[in-house]
N, C-alpha and C. Protein backbone atom coordinates (compact mmCIF):
# COMPACT_ATOMS: atom_id res chain seq x y z
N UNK A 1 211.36 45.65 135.29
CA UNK A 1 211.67 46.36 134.05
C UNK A 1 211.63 47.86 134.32
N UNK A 2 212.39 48.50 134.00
CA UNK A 2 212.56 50.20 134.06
C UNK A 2 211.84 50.50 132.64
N UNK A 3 211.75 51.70 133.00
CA UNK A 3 211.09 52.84 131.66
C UNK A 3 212.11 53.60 131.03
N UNK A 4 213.53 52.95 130.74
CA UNK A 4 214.70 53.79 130.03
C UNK A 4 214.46 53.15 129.02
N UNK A 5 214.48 54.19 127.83
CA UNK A 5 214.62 53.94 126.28
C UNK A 5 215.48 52.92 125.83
N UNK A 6 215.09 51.81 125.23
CA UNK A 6 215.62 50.95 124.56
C UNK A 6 216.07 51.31 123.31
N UNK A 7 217.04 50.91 122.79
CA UNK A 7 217.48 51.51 120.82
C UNK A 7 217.28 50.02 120.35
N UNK A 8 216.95 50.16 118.60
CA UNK A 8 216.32 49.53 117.90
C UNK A 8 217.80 48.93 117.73
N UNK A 9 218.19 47.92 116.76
CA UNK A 9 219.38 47.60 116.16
C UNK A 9 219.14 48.54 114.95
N UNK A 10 218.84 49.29 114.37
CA UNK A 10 219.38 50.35 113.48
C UNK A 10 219.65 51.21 113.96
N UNK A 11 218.91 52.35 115.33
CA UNK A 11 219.85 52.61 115.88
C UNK A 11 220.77 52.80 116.54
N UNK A 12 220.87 51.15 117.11
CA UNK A 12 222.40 50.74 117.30
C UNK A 12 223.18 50.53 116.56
N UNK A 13 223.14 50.89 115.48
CA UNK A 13 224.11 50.34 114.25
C UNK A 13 224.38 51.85 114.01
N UNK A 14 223.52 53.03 113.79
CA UNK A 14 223.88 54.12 113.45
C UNK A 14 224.82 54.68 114.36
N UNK A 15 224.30 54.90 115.92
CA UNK A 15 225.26 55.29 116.58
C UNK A 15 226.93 54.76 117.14
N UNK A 16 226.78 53.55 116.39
CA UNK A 16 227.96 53.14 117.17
C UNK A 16 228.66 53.65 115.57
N UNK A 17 228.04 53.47 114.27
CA UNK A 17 229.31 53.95 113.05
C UNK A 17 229.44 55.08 113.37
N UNK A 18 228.68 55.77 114.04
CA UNK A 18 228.61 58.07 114.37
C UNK A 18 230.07 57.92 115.25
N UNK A 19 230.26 57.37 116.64
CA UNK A 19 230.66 57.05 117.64
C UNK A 19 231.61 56.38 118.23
N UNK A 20 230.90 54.94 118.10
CA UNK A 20 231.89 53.94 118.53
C UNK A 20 232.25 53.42 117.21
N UNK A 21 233.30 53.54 116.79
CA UNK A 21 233.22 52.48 115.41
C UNK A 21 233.85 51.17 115.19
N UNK A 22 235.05 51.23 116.87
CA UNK A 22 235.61 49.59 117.02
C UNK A 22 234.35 48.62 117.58
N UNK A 23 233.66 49.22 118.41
CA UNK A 23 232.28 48.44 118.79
C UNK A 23 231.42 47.93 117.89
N UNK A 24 230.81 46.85 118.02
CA UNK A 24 229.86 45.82 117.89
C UNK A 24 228.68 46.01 118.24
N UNK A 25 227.72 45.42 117.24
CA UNK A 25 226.27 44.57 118.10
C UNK A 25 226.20 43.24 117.94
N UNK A 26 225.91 42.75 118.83
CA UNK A 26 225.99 41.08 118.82
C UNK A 26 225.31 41.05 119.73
N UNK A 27 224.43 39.67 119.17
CA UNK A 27 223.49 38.52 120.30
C UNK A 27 223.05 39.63 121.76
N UNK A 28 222.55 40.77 121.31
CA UNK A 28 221.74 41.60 121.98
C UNK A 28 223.03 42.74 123.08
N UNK A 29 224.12 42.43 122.89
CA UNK A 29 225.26 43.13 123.42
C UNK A 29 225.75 44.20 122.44
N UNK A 30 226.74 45.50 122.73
CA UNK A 30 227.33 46.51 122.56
C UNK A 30 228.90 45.24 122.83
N UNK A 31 229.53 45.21 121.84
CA UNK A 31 230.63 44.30 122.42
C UNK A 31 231.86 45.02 121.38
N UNK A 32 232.93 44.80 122.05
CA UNK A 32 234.16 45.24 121.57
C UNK A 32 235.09 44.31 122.15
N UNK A 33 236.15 43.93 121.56
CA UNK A 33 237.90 43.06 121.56
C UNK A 33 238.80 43.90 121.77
N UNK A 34 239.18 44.12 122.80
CA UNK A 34 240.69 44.71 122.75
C UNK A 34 241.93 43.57 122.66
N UNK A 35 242.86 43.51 122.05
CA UNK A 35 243.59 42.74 121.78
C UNK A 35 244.79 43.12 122.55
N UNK A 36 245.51 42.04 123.64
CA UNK A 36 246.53 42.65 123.81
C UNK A 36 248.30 41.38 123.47
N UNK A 37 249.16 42.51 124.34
CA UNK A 37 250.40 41.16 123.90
C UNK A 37 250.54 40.39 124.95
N UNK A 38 249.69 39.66 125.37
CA UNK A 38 249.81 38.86 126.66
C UNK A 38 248.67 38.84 127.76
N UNK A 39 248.90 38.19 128.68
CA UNK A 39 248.07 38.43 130.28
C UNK A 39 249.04 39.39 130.95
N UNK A 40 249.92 40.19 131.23
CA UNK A 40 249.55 40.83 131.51
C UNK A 40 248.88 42.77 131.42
N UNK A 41 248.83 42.79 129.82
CA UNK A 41 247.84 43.69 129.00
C UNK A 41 246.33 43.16 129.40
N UNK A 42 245.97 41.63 129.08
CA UNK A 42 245.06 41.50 129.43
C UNK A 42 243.93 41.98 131.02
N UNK A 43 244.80 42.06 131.90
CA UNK A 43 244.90 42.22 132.92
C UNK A 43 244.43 43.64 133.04
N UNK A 44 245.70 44.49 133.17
CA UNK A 44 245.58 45.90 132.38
C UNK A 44 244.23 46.30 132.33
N UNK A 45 243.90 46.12 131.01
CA UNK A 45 242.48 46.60 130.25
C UNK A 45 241.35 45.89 131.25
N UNK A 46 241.25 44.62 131.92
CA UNK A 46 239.53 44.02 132.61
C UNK A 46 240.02 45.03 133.67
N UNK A 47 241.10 44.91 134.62
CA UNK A 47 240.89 46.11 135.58
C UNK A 47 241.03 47.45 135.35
N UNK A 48 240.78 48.11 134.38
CA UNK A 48 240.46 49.45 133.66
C UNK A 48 239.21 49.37 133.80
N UNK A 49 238.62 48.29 132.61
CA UNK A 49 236.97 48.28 132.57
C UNK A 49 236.40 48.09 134.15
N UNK A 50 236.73 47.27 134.66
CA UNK A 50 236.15 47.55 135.81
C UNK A 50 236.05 48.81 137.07
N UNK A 51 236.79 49.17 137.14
CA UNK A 51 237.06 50.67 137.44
C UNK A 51 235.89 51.29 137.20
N UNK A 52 236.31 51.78 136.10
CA UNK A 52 235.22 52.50 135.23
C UNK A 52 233.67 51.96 135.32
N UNK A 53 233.47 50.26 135.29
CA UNK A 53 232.26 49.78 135.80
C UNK A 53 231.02 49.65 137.06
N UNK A 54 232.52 49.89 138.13
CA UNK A 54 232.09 49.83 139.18
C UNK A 54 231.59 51.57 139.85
N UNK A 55 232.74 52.41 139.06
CA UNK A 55 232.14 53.75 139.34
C UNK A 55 230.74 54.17 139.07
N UNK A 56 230.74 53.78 137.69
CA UNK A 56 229.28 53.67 136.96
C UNK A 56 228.14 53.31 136.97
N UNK A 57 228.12 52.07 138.42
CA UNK A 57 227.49 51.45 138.68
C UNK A 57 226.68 50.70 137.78
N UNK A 58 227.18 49.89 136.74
CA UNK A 58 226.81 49.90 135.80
C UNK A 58 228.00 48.81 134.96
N UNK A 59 227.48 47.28 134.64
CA UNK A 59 228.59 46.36 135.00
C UNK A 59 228.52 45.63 133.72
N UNK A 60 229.69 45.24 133.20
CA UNK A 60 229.44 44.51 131.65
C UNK A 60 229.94 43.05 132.14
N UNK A 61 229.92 42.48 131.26
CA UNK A 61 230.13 41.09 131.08
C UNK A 61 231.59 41.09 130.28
N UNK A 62 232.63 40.30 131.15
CA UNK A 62 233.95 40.15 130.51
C UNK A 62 234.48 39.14 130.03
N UNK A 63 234.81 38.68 128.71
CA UNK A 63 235.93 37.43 128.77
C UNK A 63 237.54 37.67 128.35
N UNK A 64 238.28 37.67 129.65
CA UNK A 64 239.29 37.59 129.96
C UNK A 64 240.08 35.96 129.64
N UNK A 65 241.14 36.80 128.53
CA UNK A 65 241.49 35.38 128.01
C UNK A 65 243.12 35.73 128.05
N UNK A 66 244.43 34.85 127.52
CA UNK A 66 245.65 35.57 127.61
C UNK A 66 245.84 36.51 126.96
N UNK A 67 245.76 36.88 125.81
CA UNK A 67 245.80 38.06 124.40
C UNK A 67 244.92 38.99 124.41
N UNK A 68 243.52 38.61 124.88
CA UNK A 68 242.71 39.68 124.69
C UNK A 68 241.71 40.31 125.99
N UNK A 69 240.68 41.04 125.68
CA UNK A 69 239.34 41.04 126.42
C UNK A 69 238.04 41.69 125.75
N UNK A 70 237.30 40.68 125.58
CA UNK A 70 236.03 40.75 125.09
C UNK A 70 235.15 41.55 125.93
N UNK A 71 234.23 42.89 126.03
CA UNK A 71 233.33 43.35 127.11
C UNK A 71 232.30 43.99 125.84
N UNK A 72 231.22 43.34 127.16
CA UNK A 72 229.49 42.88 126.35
C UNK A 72 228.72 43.80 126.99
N UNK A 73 227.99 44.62 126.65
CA UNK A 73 227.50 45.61 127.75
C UNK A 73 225.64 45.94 127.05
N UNK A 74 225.47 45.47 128.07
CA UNK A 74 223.53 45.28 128.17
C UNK A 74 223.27 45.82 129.33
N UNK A 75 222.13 46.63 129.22
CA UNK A 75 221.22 47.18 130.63
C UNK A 75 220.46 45.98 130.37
N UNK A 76 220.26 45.27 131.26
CA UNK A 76 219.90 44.20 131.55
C UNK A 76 218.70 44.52 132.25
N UNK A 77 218.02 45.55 133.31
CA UNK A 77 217.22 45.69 133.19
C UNK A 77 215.98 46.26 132.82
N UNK A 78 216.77 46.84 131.79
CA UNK A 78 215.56 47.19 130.24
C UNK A 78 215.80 46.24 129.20
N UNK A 79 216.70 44.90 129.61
CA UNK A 79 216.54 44.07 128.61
C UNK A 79 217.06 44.70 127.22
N UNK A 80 217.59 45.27 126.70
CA UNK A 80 218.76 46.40 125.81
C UNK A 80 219.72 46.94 126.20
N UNK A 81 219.78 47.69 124.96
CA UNK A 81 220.62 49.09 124.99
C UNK A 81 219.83 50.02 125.02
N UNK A 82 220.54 50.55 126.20
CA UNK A 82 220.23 51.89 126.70
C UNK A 82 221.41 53.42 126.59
N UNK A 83 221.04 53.76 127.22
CA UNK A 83 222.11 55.37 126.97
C UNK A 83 223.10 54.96 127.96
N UNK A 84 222.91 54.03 129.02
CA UNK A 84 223.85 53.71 130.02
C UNK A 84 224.75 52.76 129.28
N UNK A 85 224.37 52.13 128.28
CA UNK A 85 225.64 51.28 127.28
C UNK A 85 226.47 52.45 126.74
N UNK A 86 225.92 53.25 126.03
CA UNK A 86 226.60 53.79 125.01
C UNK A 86 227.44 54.83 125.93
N UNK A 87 226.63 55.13 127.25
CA UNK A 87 227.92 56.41 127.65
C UNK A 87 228.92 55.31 128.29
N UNK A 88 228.86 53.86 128.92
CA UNK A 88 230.04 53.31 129.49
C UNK A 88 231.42 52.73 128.16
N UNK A 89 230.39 52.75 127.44
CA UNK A 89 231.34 52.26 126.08
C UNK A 89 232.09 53.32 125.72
N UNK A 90 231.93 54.62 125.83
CA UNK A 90 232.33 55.46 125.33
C UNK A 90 233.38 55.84 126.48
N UNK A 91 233.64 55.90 127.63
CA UNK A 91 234.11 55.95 129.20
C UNK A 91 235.36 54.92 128.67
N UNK A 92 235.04 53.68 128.31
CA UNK A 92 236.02 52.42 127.95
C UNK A 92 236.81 52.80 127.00
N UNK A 93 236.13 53.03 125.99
CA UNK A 93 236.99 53.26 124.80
C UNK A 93 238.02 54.42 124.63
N UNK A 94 237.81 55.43 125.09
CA UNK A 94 238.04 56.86 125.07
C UNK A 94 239.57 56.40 126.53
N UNK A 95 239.39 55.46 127.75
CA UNK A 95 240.26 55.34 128.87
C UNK A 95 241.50 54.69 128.47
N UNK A 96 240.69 52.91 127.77
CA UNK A 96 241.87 52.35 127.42
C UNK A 96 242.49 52.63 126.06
N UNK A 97 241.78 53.61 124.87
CA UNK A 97 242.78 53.63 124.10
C UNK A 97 243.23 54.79 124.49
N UNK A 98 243.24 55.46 125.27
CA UNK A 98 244.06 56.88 125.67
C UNK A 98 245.78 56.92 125.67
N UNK A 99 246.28 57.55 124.95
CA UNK A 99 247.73 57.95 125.00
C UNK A 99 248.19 59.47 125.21
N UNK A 100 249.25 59.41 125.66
CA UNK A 100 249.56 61.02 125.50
C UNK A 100 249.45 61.77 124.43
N UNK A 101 249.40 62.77 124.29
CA UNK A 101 249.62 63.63 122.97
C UNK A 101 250.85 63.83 122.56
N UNK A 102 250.67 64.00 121.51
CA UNK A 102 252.23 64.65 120.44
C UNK A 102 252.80 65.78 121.41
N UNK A 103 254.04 66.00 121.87
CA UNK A 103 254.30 67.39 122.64
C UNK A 103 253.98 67.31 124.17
N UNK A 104 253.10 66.40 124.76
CA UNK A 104 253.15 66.26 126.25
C UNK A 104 254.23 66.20 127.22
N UNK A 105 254.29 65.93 128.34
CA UNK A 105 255.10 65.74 128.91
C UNK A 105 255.26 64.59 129.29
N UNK A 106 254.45 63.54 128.89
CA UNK A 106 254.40 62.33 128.95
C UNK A 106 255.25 61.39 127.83
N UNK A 107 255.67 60.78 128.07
CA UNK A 107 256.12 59.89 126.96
C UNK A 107 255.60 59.14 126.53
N UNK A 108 254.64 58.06 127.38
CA UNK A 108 253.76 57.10 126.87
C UNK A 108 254.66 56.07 126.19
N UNK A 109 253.86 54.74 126.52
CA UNK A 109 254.53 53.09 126.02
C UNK A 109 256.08 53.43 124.65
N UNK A 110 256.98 53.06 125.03
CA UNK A 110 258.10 52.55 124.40
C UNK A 110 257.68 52.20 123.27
N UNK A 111 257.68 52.33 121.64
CA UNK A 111 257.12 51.34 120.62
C UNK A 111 258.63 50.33 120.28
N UNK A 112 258.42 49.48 120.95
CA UNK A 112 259.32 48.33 121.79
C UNK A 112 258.04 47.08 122.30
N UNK A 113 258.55 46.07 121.19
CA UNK A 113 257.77 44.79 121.58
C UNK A 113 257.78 44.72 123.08
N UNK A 114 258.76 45.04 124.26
CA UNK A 114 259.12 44.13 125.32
C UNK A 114 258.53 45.19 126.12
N UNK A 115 257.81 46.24 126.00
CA UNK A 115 257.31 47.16 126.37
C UNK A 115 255.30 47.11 126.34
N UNK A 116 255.02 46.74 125.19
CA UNK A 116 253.97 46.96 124.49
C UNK A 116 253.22 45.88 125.27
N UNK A 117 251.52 46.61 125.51
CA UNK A 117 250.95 45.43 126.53
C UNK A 117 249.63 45.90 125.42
N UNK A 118 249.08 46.48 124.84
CA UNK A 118 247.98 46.55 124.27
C UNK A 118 248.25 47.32 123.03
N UNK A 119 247.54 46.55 121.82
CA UNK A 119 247.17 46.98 120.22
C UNK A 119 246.69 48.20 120.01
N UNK A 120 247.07 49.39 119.87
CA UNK A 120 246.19 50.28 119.72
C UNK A 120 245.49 50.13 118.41
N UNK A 121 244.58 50.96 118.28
CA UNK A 121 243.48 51.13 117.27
C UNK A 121 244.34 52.10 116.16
């Protein structure tokens, strides 16, 4: 067991409405659904999260299904949430819903079904 601050479920509930507000608490997890149009969006987004997981050193729990991906994120060894949930959640959320801006030089996804691999928020 480590000596990193655990949060209560109130304030896991406060910071994720401040913060995260597509995120979850559930059955002792920080959990969020990204929904996408298929496997290969699905795809997409678990190798995003992982990326980002493996940099972090710091690893969630995935369910990779055709449409979507579920990621559950516990410091597991403080047995909670810790500050290492909330900054990887925030790393996730902030990567995969990222689009270009209005005026970039980017164009970003076609809004074209045959194009479209993930739901934005």
């Amino acid at each position: 067991m480590t000596d990193e601050k655990t949060y209560t479920p109130a304030e896991i509930g406060q910071h994720l409405a401040m913060a995260l507000p597509a995120w979850d608490y559930a059955e002792g997890y920080l959990r969020r659904q990204y929904r996408t149009s298929g496997w290969k969006g699905a795809l997409l987004v678990a190798n995003t999260i992982g990326h980002l997981a493996e940099a972090a050193w710091h690893h969630p729990d995935l369910r990779v299904s055709y449409d979507s991906v579920v990621v559950d994120l516990k410091t597991h060894s403080a047995n909670g949430i810790t500050d290492k949930d909330f900054e990887l959640a925030r790393k996730i959320e902030d990567t995969v819903q990222w689009r270009p801006a209005v005026g970039s030089a980017l164009d970003g996804t076609p809004d074209d079904p045959r194009f479209r691999y993930l739901y934005y928020d």
